[in-house]
PDB file of N, CA and C in Angstrom:
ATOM      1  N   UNK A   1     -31.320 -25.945  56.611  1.00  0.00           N
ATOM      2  CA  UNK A   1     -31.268 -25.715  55.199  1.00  0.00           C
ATOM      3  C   UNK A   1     -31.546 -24.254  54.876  1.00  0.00           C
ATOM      4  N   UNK A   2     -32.086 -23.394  55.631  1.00  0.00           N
ATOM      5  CA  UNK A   2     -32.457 -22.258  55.478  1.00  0.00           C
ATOM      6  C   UNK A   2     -31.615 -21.166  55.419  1.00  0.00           C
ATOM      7  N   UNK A   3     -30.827 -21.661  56.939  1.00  0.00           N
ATOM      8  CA  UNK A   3     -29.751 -21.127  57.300  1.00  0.00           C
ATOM      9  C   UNK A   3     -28.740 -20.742  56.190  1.00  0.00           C
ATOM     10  N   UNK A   4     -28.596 -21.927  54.981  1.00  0.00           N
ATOM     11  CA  UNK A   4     -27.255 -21.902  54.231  1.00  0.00           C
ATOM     12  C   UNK A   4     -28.107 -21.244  53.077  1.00  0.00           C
ATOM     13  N   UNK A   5     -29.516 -21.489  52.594  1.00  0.00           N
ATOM     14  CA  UNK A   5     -29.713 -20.798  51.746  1.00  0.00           C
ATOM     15  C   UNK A   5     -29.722 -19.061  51.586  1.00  0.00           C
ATOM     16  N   UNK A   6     -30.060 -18.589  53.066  1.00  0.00           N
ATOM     17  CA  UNK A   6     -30.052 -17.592  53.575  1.00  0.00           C
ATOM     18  C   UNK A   6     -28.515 -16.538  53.377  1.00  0.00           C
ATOM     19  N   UNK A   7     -27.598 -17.622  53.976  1.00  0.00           N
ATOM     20  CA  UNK A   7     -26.013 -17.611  53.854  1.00  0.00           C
ATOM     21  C   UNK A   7     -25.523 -17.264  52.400  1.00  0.00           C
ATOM     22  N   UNK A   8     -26.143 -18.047  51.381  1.00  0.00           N
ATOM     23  CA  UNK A   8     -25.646 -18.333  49.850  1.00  0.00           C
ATOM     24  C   UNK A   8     -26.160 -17.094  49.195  1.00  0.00           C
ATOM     25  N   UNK A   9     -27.200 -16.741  49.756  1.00  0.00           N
ATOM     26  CA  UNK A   9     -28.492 -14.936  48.886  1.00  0.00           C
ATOM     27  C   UNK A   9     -27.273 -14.147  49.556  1.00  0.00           C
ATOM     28  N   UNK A  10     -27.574 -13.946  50.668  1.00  0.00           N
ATOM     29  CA  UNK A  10     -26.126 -12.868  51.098  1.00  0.00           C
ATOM     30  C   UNK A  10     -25.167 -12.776  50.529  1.00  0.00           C
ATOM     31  N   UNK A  11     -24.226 -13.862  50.574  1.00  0.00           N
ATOM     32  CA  UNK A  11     -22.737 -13.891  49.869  1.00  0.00           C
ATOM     33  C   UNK A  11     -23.227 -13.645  48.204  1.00  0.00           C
ATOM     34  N   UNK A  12     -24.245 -13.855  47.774  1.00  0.00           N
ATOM     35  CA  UNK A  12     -24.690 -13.632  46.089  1.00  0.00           C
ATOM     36  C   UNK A  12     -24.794 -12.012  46.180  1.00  0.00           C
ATOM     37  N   UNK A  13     -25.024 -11.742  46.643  1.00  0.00           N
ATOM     38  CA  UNK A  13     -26.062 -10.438  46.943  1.00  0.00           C
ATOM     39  C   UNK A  13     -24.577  -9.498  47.408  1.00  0.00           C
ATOM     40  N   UNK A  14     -23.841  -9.659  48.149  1.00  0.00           N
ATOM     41  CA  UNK A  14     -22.673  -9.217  48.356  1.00  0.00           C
ATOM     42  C   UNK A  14     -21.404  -9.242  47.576  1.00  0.00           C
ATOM     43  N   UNK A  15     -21.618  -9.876  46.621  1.00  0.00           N
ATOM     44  CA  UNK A  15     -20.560 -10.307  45.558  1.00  0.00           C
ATOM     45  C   UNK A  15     -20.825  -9.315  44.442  1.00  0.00           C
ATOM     46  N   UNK A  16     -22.620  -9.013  43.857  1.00  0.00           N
ATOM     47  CA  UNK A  16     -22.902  -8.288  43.167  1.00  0.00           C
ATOM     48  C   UNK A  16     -22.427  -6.398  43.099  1.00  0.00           C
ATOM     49  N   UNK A  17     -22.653  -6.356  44.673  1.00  0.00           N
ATOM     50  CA  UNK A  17     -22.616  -5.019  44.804  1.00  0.00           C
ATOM     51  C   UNK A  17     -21.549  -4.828  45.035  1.00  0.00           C
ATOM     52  N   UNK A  18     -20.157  -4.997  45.390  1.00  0.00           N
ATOM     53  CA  UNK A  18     -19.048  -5.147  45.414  1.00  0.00           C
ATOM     54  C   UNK A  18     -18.557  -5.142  43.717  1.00  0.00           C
ATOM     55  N   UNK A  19     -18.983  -5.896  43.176  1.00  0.00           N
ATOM     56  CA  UNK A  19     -18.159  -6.167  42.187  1.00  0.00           C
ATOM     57  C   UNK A  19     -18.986  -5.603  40.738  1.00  0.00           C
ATOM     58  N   UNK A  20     -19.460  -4.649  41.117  1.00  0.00           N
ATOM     59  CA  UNK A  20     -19.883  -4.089  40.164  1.00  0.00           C
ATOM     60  C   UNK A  20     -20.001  -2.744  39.969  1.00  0.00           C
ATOM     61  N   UNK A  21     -18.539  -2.097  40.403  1.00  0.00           N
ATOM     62  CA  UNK A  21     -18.134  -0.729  41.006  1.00  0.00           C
ATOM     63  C   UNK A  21     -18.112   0.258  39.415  1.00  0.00           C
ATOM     64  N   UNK A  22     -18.343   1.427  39.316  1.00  0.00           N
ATOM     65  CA  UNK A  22     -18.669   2.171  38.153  1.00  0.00           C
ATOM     66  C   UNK A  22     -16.790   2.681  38.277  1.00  0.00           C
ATOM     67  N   UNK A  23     -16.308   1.775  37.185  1.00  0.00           N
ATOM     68  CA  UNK A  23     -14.838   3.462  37.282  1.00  0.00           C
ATOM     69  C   UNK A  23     -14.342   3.940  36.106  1.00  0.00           C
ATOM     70  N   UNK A  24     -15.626   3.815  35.460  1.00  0.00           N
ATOM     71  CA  UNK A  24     -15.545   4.514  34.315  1.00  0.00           C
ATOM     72  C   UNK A  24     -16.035   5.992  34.504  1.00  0.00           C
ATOM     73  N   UNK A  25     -16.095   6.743  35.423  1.00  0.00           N
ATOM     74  CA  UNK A  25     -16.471   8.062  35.741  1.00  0.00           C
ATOM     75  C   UNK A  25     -15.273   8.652  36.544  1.00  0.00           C
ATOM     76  N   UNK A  26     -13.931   7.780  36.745  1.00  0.00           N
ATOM     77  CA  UNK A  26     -12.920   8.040  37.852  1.00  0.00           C
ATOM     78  C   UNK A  26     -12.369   9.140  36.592  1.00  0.00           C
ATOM     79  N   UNK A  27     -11.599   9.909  36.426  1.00  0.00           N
ATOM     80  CA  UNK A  27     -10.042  10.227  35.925  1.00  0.00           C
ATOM     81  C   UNK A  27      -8.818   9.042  35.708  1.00  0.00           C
ATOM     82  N   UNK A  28      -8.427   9.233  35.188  1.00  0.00           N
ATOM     83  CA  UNK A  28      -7.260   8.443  34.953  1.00  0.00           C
ATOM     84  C   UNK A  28      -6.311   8.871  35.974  1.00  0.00           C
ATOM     85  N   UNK A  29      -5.723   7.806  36.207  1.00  0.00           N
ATOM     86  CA  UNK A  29      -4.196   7.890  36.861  1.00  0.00           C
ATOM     87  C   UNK A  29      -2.815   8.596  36.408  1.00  0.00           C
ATOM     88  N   UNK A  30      -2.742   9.963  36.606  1.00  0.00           N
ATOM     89  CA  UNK A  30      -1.450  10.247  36.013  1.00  0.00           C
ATOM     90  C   UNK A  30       0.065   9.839  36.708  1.00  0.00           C
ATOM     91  N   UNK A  31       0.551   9.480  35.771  1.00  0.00           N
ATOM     92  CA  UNK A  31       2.225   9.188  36.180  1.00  0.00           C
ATOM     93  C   UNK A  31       2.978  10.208  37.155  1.00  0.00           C
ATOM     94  N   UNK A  32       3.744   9.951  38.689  1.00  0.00           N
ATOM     95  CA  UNK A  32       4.339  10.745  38.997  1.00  0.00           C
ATOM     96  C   UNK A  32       5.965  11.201  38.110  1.00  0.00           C
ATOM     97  N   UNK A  33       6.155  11.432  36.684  1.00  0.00           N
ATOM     98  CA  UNK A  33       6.975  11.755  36.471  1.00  0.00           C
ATOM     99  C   UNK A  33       7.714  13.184  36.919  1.00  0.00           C
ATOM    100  N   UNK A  34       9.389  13.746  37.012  1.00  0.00           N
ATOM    101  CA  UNK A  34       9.381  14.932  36.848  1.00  0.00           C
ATOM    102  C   UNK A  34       9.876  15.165  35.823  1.00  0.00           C
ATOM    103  N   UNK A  35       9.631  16.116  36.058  1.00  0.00           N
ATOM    104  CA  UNK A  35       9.990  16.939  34.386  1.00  0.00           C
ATOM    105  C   UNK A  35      11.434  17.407  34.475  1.00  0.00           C
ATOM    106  N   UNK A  36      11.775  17.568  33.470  1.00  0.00           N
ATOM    107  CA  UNK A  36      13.523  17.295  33.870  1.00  0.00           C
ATOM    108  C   UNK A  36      13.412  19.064  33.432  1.00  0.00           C
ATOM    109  N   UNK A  37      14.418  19.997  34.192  1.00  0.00           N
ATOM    110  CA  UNK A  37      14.806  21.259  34.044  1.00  0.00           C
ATOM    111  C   UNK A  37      15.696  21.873  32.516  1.00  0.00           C
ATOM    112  N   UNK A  38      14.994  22.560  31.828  1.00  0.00           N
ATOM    113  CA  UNK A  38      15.797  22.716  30.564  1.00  0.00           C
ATOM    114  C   UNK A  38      17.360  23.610  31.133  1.00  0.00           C
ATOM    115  N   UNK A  39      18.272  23.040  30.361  1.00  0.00           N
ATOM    116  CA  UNK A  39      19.985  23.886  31.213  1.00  0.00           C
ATOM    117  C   UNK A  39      19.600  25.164  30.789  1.00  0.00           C
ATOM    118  N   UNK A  40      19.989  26.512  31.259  1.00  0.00           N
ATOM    119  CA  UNK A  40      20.446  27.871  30.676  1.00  0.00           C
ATOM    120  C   UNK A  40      21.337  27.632  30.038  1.00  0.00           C
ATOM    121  N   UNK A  41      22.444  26.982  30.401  1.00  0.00           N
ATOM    122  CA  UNK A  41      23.838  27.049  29.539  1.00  0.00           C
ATOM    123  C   UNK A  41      24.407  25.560  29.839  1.00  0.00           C
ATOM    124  N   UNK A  42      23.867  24.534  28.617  1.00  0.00           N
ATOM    125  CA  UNK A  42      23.848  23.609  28.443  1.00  0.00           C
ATOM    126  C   UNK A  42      25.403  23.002  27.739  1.00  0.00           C
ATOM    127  N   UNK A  43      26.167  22.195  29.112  1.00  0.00           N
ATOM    128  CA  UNK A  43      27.464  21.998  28.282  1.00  0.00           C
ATOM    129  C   UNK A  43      27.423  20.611  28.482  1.00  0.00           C
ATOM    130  N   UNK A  44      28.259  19.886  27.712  1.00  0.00           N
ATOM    131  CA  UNK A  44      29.173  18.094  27.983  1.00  0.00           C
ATOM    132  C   UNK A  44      29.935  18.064  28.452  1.00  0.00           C
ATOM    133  N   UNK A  45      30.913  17.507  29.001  1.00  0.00           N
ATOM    134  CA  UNK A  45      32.055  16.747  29.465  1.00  0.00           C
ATOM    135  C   UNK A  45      31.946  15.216  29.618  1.00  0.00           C
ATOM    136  N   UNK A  46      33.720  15.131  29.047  1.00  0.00           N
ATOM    137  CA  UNK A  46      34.034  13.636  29.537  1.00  0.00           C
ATOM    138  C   UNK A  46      35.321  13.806  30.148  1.00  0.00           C
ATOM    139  N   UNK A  47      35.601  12.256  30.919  1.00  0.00           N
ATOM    140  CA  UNK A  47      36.419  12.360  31.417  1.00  0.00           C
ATOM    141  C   UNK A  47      37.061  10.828  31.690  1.00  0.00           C
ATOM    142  N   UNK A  48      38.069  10.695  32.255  1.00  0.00           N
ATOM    143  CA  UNK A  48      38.540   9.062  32.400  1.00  0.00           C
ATOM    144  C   UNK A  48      38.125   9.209  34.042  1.00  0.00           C
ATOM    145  N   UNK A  49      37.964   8.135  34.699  1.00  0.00           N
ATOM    146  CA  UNK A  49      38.306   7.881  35.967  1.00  0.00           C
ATOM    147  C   UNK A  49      38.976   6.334  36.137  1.00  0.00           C
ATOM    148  N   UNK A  50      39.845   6.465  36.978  1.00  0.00           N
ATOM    149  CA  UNK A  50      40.837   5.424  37.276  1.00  0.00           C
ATOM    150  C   UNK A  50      40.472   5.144  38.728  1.00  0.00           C
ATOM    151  N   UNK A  51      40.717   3.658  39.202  1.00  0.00           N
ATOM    152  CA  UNK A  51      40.289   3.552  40.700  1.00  0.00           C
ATOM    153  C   UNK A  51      39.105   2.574  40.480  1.00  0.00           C
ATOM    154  N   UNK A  52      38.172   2.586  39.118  1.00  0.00           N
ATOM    155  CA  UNK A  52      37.383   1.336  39.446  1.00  0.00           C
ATOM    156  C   UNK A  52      37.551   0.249  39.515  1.00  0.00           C
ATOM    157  N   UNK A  53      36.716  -0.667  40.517  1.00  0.00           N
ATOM    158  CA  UNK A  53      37.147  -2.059  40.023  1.00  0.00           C
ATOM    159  C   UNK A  53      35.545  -3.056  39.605  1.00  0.00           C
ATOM    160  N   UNK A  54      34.852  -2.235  39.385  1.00  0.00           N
ATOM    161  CA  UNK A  54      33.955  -3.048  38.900  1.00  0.00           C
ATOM    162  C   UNK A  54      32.508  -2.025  38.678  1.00  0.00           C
ATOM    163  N   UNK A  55      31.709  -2.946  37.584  1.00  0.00           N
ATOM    164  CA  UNK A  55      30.777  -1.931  36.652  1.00  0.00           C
ATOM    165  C   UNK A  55      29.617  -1.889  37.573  1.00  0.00           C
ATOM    166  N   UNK A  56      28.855  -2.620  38.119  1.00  0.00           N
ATOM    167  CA  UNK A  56      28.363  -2.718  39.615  1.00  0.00           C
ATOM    168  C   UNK A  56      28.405  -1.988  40.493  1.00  0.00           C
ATOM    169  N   UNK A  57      29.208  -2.103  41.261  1.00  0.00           N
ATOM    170  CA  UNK A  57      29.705  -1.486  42.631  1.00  0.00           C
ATOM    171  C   UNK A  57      30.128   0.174  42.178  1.00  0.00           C
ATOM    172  N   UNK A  58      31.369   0.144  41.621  1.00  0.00           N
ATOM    173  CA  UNK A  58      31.998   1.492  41.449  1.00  0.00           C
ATOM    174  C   UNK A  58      31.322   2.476  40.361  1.00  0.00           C
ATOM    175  N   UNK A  59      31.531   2.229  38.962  1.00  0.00           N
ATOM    176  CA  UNK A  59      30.522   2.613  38.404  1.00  0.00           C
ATOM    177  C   UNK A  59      29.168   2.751  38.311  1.00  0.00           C
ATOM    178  N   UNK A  60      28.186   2.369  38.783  1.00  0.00           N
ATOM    179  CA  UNK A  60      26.949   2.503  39.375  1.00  0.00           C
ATOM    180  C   UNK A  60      27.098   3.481  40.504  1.00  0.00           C
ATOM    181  N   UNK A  61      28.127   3.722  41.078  1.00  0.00           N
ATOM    182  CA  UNK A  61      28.048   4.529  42.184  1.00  0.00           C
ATOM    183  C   UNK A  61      28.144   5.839  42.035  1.00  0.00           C
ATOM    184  N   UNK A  62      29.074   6.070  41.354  1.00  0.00           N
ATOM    185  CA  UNK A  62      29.726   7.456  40.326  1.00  0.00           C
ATOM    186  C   UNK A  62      29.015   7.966  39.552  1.00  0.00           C
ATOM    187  N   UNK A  63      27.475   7.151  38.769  1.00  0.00           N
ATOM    188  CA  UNK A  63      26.488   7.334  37.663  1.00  0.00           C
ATOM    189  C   UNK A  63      25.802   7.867  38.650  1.00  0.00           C
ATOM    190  N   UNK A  64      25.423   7.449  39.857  1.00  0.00           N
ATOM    191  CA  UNK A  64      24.547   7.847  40.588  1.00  0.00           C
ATOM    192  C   UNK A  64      24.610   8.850  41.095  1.00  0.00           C
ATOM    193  N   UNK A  65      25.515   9.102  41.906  1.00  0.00           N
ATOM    194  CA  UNK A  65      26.129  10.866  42.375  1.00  0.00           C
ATOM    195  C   UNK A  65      26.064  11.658  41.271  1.00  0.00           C
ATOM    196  N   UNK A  66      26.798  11.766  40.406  1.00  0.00           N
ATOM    197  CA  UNK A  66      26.606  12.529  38.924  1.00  0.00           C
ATOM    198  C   UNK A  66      25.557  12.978  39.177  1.00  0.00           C
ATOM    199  N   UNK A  67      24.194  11.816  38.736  1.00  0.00           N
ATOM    200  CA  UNK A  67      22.825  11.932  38.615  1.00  0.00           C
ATOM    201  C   UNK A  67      22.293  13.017  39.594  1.00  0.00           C
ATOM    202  N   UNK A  68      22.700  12.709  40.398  1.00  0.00           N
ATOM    203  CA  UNK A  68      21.252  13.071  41.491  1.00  0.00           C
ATOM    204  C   UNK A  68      22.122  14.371  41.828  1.00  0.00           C
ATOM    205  N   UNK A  69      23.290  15.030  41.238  1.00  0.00           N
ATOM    206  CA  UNK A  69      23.912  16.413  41.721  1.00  0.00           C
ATOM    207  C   UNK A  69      23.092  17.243  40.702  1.00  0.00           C
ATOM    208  N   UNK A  70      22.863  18.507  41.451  1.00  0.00           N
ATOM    209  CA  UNK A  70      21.825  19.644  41.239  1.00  0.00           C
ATOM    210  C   UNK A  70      22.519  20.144  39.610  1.00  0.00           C
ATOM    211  N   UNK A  71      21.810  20.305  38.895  1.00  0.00           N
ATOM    212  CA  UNK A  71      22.630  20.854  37.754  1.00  0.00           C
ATOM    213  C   UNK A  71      22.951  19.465  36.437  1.00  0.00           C
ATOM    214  N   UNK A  72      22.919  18.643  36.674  1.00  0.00           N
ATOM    215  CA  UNK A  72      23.184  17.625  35.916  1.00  0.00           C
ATOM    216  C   UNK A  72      21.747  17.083  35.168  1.00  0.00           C
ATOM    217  N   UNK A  73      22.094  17.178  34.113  1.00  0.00           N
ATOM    218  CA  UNK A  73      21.009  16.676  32.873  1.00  0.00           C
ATOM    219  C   UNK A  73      20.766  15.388  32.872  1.00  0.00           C
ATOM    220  N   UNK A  74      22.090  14.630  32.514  1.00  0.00           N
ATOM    221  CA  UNK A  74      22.272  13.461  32.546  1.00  0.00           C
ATOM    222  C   UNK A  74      23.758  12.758  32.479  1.00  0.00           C
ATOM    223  N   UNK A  75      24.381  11.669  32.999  1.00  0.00           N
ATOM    224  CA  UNK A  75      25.285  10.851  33.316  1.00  0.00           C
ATOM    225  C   UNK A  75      25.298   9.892  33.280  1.00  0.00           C
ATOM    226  N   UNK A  76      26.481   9.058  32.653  1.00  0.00           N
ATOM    227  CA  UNK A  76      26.550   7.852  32.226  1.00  0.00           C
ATOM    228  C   UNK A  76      28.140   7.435  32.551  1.00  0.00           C
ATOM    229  N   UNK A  77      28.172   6.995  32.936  1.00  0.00           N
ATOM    230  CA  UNK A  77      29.715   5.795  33.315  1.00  0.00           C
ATOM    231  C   UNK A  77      29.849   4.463  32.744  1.00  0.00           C
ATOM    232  N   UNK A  78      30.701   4.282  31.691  1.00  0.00           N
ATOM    233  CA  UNK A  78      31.215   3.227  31.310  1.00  0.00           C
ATOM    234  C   UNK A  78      32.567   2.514  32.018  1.00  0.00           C
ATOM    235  N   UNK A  79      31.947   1.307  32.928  1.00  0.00           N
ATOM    236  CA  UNK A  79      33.609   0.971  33.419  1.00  0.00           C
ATOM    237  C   UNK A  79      34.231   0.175  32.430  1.00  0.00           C
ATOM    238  N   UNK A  80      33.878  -0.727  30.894  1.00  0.00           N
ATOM    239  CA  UNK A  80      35.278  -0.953  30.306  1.00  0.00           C
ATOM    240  C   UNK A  80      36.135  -0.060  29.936  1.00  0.00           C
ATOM    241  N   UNK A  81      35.084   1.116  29.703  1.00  0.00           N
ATOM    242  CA  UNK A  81      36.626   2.229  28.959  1.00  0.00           C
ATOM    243  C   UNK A  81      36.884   3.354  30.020  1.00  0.00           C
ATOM    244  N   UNK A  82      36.450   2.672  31.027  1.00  0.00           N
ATOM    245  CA  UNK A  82      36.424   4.220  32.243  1.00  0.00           C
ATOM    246  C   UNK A  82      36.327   5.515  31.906  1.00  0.00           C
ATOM    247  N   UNK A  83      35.562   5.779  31.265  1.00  0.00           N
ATOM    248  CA  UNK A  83      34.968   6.990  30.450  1.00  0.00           C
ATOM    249  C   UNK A  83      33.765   7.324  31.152  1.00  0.00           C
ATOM    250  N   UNK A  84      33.516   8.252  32.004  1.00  0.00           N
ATOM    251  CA  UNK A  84      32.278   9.155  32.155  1.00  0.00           C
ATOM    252  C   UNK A  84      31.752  10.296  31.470  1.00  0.00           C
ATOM    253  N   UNK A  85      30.529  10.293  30.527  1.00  0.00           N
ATOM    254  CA  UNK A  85      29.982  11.354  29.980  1.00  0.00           C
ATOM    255  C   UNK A  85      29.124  11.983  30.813  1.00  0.00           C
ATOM    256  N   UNK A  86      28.671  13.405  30.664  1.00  0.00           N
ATOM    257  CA  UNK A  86      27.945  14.727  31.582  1.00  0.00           C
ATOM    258  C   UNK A  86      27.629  15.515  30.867  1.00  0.00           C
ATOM    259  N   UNK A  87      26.142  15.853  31.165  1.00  0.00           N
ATOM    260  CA  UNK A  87      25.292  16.723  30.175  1.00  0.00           C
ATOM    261  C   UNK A  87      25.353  17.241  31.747  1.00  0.00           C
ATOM    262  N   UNK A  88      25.641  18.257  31.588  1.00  0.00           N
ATOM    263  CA  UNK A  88      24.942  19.690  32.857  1.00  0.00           C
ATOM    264  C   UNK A  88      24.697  20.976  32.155  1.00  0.00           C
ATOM    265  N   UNK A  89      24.250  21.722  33.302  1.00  0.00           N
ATOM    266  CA  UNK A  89      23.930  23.255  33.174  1.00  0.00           C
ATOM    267  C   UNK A  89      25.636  23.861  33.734  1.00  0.00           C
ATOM    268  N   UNK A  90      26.164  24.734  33.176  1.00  0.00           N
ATOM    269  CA  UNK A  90      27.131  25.439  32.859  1.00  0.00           C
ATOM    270  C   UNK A  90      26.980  26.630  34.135  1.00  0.00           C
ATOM    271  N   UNK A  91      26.071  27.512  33.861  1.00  0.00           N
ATOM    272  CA  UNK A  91      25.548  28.093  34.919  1.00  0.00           C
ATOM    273  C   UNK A  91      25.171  27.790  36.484  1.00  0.00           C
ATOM    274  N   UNK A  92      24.889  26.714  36.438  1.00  0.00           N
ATOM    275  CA  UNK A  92      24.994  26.271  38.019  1.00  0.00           C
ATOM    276  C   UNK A  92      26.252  25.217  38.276  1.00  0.00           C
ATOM    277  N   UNK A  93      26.923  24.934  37.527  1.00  0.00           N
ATOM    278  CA  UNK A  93      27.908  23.653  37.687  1.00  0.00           C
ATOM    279  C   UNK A  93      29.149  24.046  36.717  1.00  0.00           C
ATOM    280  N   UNK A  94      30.671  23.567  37.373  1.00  0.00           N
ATOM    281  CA  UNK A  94      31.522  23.941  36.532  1.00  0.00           C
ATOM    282  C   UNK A  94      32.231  22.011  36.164  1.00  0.00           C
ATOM    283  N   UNK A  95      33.092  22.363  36.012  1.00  0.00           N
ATOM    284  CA  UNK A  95      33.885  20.709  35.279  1.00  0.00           C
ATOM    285  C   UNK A  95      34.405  20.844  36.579  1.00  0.00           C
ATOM    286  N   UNK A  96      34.927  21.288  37.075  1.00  0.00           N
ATOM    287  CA  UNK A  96      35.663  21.146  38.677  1.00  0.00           C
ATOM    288  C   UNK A  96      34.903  21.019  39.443  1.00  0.00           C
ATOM    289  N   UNK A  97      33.602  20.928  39.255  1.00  0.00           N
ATOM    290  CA  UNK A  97      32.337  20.230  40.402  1.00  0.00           C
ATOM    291  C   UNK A  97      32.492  19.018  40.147  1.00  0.00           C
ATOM    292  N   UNK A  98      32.252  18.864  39.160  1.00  0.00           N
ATOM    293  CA  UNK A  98      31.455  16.811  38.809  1.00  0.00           C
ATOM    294  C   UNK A  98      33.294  16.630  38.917  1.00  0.00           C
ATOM    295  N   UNK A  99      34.478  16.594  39.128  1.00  0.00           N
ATOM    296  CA  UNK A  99      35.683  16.140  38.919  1.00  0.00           C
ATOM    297  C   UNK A  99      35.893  15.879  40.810  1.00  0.00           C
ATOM    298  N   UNK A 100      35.562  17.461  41.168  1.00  0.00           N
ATOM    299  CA  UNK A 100      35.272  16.808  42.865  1.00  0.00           C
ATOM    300  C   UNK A 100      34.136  15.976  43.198  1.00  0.00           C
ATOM    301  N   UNK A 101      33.253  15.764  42.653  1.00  0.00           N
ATOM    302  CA  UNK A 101      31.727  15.274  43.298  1.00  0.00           C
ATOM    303  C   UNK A 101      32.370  13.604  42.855  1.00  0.00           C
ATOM    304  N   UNK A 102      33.202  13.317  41.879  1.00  0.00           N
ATOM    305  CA  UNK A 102      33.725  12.007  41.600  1.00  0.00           C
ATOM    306  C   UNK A 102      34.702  11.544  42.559  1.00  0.00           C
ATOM    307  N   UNK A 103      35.872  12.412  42.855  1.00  0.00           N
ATOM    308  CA  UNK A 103      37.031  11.991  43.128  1.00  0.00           C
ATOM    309  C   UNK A 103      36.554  11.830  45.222  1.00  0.00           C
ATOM    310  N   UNK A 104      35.310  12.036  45.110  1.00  0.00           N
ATOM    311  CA  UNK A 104      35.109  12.681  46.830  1.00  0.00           C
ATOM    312  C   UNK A 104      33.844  11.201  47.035  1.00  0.00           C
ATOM    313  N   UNK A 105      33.714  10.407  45.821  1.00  0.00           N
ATOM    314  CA  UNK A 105      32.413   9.421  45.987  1.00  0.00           C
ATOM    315  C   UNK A 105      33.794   8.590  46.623  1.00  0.00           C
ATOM    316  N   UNK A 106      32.814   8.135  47.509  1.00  0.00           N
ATOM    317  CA  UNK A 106      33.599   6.734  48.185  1.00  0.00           C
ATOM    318  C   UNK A 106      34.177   7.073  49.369  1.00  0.00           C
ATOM    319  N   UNK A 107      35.530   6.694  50.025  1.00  0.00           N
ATOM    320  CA  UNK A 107      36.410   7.101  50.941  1.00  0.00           C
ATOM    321  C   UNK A 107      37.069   8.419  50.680  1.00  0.00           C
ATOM    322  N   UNK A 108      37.058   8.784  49.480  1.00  0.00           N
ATOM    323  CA  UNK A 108      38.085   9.779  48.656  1.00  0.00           C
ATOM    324  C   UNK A 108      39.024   9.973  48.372  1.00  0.00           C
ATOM    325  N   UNK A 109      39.878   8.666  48.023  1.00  0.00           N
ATOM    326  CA  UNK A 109      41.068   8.478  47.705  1.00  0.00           C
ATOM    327  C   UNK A 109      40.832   7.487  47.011  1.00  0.00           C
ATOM    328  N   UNK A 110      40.160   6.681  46.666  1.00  0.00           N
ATOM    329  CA  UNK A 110      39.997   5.681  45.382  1.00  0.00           C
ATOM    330  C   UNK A 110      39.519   5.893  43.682  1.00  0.00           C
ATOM    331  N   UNK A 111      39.258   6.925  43.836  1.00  0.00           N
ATOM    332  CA  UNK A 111      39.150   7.318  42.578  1.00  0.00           C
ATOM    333  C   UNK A 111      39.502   9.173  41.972  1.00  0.00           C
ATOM    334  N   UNK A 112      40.054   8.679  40.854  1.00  0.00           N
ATOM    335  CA  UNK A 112      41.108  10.002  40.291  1.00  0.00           C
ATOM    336  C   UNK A 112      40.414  10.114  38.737  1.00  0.00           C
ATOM    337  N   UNK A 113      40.273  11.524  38.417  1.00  0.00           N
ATOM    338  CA  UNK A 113      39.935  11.909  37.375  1.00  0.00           C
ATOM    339  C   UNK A 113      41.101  12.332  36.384  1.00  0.00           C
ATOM    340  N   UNK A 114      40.969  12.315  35.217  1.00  0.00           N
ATOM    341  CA  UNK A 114      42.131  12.764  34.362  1.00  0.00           C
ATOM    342  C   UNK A 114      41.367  13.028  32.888  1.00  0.00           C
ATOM    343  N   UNK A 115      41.860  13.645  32.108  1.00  0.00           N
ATOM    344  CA  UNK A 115      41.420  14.246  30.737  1.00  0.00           C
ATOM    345  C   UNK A 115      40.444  14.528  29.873  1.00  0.00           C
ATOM    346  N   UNK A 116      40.401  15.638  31.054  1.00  0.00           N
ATOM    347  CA  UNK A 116      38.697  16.159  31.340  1.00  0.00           C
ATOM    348  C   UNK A 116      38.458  17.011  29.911  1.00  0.00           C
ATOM    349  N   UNK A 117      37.392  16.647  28.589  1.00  0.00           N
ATOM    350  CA  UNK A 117      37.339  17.116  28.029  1.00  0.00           C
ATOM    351  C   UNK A 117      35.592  17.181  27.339  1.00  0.00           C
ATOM    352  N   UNK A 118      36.087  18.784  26.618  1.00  0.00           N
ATOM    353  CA  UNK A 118      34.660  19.184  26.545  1.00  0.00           C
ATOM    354  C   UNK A 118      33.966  18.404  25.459  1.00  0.00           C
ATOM    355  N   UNK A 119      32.952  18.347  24.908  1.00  0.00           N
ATOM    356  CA  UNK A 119      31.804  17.481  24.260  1.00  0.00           C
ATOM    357  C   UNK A 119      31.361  18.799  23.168  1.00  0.00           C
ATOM    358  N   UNK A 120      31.573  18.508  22.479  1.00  0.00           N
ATOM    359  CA  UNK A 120      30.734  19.612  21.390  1.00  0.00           C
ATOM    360  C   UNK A 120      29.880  19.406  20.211  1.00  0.00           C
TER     361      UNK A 120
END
């Protein structure tokens, strides 16, 4: 009987000091966000692309390259109207980048750009 009472003070006694940790003296947790780069020479474009066959697979793929190319603000691909919009920097990126960085996603022959126009 000793044994378990002995057993029961411990596990009491171990539960307390454990669970009664101060973290109200920690800092807070900041978010790893980044900070997105303001453009020097902040332009739009749109454009059609032909060759998708689905909003998933193809478009998601094309949003993504866009995205993650150096110079790009932000990108968005719509596959019902096959319309891609592009916020980039002007200065590091021309319309004949993001038109190759599209037409070159995939095998590079499945998708074609056409009526590439500016955003104002």
């Amino acid at each position: 009987m000793s044994i378990t009472k002995s057993f029961f003070t411990l596990c009491t006694i171990a539960f307390l000091c454990y669970s009664c940790k101060d973290t109200a003296s920690k800092p807070p947790i900041k978010s790893e966000e980044t900070p997105t780069a303001v453009a020097a020479q902040p332009q739009s474009i749109s454009f059609t692309v032909d060759g998708m066959t689905c909003a998933i697979g193809c478009a998601k793929t094309i949003e993504t390259k866009l995205s993650q190319t150096k110079g790009v603000q932000k990108a968005t691909v719509d596959f019902a109207q096959k319309l891609a919009k592009v916020q980039f920097d002007a200065a590091i990126l021309t319309s004949e980048d993001l038109v190759k960085a599209v037409e070159s996603t995939g095998d590079g022959t499945t998708y074609k750009v056409s009526d590439v126009k500016t955003i104002k």
